[in-house]
N, C-alpha and C. Protein backbone atom coordinates (compact mmCIF):
# COMPACT_ATOMS: atom_id res chain seq x y z
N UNK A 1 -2.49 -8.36 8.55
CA UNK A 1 -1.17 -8.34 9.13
C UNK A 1 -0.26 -7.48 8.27
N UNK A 2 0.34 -6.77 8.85
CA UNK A 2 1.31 -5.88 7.97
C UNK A 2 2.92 -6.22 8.71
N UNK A 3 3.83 -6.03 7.76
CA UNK A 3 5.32 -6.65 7.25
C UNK A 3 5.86 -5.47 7.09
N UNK A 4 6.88 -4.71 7.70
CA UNK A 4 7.77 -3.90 7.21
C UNK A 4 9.21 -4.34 7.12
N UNK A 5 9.61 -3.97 5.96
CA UNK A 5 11.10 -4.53 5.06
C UNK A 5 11.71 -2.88 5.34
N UNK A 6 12.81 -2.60 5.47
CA UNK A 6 13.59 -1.58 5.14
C UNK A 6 14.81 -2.21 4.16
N UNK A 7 15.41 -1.30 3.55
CA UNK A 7 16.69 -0.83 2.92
C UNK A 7 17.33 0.38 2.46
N UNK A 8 18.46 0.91 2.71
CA UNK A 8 19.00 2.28 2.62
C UNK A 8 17.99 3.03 2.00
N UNK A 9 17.55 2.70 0.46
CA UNK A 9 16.58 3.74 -0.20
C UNK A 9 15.11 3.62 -0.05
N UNK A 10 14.71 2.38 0.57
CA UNK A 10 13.48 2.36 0.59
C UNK A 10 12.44 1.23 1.65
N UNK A 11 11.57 1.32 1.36
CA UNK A 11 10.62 0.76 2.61
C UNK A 11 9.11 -0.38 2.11
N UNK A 12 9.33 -1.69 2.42
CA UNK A 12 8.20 -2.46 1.65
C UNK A 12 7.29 -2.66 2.98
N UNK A 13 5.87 -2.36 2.92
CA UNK A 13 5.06 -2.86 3.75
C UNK A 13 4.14 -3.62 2.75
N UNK A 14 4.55 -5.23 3.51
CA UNK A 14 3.58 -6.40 2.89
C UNK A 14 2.16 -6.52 3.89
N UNK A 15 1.16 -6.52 3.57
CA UNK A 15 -0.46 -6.39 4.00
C UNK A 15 -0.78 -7.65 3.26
N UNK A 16 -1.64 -8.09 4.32
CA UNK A 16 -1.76 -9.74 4.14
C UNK A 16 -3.55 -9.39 4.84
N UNK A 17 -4.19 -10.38 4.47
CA UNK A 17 -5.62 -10.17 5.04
C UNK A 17 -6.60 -9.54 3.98
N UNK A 18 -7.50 -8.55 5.16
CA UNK A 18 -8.27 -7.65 5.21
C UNK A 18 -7.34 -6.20 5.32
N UNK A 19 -8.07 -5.40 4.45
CA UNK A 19 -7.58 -4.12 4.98
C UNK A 19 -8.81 -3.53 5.16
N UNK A 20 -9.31 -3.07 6.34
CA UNK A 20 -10.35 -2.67 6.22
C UNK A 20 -11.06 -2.07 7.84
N UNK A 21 -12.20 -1.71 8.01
CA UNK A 21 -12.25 -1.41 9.42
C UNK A 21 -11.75 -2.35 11.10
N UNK A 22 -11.89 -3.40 10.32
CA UNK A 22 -11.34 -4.50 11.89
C UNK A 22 -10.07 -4.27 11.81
N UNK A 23 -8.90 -4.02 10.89
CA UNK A 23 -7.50 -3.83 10.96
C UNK A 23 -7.00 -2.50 11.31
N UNK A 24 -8.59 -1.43 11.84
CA UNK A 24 -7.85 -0.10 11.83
C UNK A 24 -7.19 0.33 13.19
N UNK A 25 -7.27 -1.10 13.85
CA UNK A 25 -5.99 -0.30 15.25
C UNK A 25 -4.48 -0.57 15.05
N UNK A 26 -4.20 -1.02 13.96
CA UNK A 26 -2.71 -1.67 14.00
C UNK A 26 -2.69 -0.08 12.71
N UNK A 27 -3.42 0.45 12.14
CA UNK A 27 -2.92 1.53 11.12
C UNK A 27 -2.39 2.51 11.46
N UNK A 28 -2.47 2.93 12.80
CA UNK A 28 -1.24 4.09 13.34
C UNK A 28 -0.29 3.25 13.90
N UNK A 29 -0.57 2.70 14.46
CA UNK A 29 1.34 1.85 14.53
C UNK A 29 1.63 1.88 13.27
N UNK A 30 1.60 1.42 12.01
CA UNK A 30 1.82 0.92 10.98
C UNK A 30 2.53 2.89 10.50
N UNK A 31 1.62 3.87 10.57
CA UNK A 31 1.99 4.95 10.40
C UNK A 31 2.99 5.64 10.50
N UNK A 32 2.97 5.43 12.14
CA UNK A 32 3.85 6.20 12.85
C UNK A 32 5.41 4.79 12.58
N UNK A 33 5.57 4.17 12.41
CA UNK A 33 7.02 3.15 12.00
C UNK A 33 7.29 4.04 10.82
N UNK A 34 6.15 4.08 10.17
CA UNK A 34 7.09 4.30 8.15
C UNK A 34 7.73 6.46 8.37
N UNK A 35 6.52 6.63 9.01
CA UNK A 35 6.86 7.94 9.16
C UNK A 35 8.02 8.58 9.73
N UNK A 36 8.37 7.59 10.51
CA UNK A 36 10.04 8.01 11.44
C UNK A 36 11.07 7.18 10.48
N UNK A 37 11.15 6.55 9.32
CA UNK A 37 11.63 5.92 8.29
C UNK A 37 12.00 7.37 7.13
N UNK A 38 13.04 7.30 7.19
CA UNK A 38 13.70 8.17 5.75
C UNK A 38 13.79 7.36 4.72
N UNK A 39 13.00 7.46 4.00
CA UNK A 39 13.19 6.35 2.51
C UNK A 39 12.80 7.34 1.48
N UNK A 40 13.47 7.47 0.70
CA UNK A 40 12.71 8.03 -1.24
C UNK A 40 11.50 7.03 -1.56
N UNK A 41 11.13 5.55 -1.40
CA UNK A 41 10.15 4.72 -2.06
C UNK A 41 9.97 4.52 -1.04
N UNK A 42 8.08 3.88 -1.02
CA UNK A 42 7.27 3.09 -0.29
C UNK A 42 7.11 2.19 -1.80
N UNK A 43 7.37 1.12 -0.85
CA UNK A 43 6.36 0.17 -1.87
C UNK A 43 5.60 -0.27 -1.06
N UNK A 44 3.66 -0.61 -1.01
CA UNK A 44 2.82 -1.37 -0.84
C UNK A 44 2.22 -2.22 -1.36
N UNK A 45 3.15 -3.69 -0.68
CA UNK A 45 2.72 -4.89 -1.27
C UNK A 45 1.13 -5.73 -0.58
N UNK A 46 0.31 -5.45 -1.87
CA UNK A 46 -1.05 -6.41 -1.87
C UNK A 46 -1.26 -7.49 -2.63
N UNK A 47 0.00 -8.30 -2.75
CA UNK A 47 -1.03 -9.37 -3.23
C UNK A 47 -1.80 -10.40 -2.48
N UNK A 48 -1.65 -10.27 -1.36
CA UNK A 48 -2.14 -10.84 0.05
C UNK A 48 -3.12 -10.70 0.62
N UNK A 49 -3.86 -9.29 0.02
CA UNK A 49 -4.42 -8.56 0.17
C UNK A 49 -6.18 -8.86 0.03
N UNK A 50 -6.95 -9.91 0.71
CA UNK A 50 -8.39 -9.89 -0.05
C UNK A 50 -9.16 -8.94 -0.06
N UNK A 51 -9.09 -8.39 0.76
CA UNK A 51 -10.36 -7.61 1.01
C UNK A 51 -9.92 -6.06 1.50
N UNK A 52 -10.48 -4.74 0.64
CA UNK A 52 -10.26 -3.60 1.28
C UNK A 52 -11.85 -3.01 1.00
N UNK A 53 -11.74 -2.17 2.25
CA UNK A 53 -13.04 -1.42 2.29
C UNK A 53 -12.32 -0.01 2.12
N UNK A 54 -13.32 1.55 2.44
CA UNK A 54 -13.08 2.30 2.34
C UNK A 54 -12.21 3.01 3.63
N UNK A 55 -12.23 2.13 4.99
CA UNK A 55 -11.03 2.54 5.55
C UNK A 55 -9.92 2.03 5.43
N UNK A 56 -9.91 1.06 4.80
CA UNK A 56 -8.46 0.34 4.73
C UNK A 56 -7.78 1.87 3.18
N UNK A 57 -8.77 1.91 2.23
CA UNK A 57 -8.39 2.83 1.22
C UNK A 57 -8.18 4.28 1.71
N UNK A 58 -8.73 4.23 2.70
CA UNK A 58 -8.32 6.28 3.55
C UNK A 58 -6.94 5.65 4.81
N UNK A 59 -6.30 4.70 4.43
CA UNK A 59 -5.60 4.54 5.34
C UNK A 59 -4.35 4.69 4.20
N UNK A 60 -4.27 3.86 3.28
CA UNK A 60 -3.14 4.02 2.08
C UNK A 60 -3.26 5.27 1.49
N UNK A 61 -4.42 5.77 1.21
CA UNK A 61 -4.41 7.41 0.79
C UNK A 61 -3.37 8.52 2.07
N UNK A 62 -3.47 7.67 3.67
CA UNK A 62 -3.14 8.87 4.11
C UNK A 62 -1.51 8.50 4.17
N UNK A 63 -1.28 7.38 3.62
CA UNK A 63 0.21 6.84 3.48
C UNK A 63 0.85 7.89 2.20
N UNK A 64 -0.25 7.49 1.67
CA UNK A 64 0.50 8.36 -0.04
C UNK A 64 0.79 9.55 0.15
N UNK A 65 -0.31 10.55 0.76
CA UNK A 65 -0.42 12.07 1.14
C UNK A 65 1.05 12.27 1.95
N UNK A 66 1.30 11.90 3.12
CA UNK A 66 2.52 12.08 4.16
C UNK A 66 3.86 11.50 3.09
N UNK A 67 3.49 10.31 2.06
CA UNK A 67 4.97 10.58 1.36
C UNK A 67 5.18 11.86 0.57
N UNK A 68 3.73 12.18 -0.42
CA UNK A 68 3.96 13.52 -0.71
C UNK A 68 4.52 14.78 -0.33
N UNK A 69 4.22 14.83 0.99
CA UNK A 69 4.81 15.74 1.94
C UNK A 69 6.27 15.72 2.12
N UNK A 70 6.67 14.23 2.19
CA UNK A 70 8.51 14.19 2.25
C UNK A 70 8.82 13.44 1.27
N UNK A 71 8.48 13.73 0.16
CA UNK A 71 9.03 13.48 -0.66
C UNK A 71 8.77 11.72 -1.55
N UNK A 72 8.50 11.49 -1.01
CA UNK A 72 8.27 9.52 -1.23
C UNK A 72 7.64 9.89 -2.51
N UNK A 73 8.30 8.68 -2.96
CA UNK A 73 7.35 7.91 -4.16
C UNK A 73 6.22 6.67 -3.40
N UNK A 74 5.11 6.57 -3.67
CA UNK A 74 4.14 5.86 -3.60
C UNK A 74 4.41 4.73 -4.33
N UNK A 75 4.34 3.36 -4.26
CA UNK A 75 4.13 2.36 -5.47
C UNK A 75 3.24 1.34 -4.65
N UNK A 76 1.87 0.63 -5.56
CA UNK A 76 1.02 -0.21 -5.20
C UNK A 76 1.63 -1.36 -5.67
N UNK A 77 1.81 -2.55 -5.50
CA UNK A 77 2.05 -3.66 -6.30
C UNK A 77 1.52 -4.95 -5.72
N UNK A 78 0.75 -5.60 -7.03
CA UNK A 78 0.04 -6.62 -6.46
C UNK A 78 -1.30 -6.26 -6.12
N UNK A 79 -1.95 -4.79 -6.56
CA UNK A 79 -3.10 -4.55 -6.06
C UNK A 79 -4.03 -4.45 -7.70
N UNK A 80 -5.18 -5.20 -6.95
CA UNK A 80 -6.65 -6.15 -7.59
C UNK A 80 -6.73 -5.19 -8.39
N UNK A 81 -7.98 -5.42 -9.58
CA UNK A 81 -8.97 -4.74 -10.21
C UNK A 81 -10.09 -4.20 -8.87
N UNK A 82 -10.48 -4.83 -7.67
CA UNK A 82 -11.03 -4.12 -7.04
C UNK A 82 -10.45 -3.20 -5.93
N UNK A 83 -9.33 -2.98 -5.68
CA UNK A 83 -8.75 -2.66 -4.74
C UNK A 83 -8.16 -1.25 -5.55
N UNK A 84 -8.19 -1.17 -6.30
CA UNK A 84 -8.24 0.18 -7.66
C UNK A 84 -9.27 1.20 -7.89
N UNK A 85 -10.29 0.05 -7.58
CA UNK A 85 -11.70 0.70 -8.09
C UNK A 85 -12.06 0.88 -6.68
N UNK A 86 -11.87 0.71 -5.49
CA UNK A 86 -12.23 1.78 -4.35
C UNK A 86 -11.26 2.81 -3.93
N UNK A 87 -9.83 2.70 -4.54
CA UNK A 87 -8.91 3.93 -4.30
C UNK A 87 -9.99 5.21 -5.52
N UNK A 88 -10.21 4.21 -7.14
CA UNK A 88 -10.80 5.81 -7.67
C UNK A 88 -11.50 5.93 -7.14
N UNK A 89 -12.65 5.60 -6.76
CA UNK A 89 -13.92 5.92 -6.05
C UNK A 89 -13.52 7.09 -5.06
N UNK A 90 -12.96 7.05 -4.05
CA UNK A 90 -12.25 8.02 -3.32
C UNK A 90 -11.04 8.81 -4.09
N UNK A 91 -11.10 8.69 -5.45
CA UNK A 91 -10.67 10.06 -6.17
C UNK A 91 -9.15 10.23 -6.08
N UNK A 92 -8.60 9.01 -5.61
CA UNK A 92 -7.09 8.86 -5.04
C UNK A 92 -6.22 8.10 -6.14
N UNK A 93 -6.38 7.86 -7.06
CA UNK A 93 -5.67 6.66 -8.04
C UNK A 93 -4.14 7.34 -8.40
N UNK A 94 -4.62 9.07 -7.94
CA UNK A 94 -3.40 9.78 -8.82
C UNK A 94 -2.02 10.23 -8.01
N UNK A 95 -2.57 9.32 -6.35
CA UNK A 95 -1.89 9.97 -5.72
C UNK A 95 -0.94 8.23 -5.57
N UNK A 96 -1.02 7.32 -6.23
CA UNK A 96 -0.06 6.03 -6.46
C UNK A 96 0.50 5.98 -7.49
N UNK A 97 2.02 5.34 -7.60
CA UNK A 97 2.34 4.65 -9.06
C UNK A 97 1.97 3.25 -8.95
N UNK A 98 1.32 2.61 -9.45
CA UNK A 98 0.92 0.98 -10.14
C UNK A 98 2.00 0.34 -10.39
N UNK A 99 2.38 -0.63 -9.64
CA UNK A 99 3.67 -1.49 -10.55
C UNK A 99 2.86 -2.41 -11.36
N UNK A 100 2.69 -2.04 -12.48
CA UNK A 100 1.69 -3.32 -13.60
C UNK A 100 2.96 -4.28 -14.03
N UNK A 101 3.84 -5.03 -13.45
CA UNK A 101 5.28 -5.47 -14.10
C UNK A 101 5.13 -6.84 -13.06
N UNK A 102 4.87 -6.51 -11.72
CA UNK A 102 5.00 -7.18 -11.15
C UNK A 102 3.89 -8.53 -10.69
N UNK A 103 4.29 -9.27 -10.87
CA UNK A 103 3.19 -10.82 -10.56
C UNK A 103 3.06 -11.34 -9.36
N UNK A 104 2.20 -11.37 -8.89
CA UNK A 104 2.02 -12.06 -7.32
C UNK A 104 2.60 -13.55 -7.21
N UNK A 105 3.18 -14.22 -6.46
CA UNK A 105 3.08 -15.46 -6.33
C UNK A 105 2.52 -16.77 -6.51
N UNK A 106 1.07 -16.71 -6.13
CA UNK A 106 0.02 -16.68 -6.50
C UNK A 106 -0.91 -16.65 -7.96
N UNK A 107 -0.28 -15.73 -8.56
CA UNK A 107 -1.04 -15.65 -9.80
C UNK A 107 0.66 -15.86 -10.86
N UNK A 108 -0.78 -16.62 -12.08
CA UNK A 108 0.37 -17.15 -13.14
C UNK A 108 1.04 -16.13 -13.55
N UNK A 109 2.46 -16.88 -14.07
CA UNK A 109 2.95 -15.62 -14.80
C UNK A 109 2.37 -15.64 -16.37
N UNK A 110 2.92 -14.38 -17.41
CA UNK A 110 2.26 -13.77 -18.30
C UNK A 110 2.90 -15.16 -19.08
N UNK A 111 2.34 -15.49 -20.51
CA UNK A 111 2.93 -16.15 -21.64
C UNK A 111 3.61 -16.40 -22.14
């Protein structure tokens, strides 16, 4: 399930589930909303997030690419040790900023 938040500067899509091939008919809707959206930031919130395969990861890659294009900042937050390791795998890690600051709900906070 995906969540879109707006505010003047920027745009949160919360992803809840699977991201992965059964979720890939809601990913051009999901596209085409952020894309008619003028924002400087995307943030993509995963901590909701169990499971991504390699289309759910060519689907946020093609999020990152089109902010590149106008300008967006990319930010992941809330995303796994595995949900990392199939963006590098597809060679994409460089095209996100990491919010490493932020804590899921879910998971404890630091010490």
């Amino acid at each position: 399930m995906f969540e879109i938040a707006t505010t003047p500067m920027a745009t949160t899509v919360v992803i809840s589930g699977d991201l992965d091939l059964a979720s890939r008919d809601q990913f051009l809707e999901v596209a085409a909303r952020l894309t008619s959206l003028r924002r400087s930031l995307l943030t993509i919130d995963m901590c909701d997030v169990r499971f991504m395969d390699s289309t759910g990861a060519a689907f946020l890659i093609s999020l990152a690419e089109t902010g590149q294009r106008r300008g967006w900042l990319t930010v992941l937050r809330g995303s796994s040790d595995a949900h990392r390791f199939v963006l590098d795998i597809c060679g994409a890690t460089h095209l996100f900023r990491f919010d490493t600051e932020h804590y899921c709900h879910h998971t404890a906070s630091p010490a």
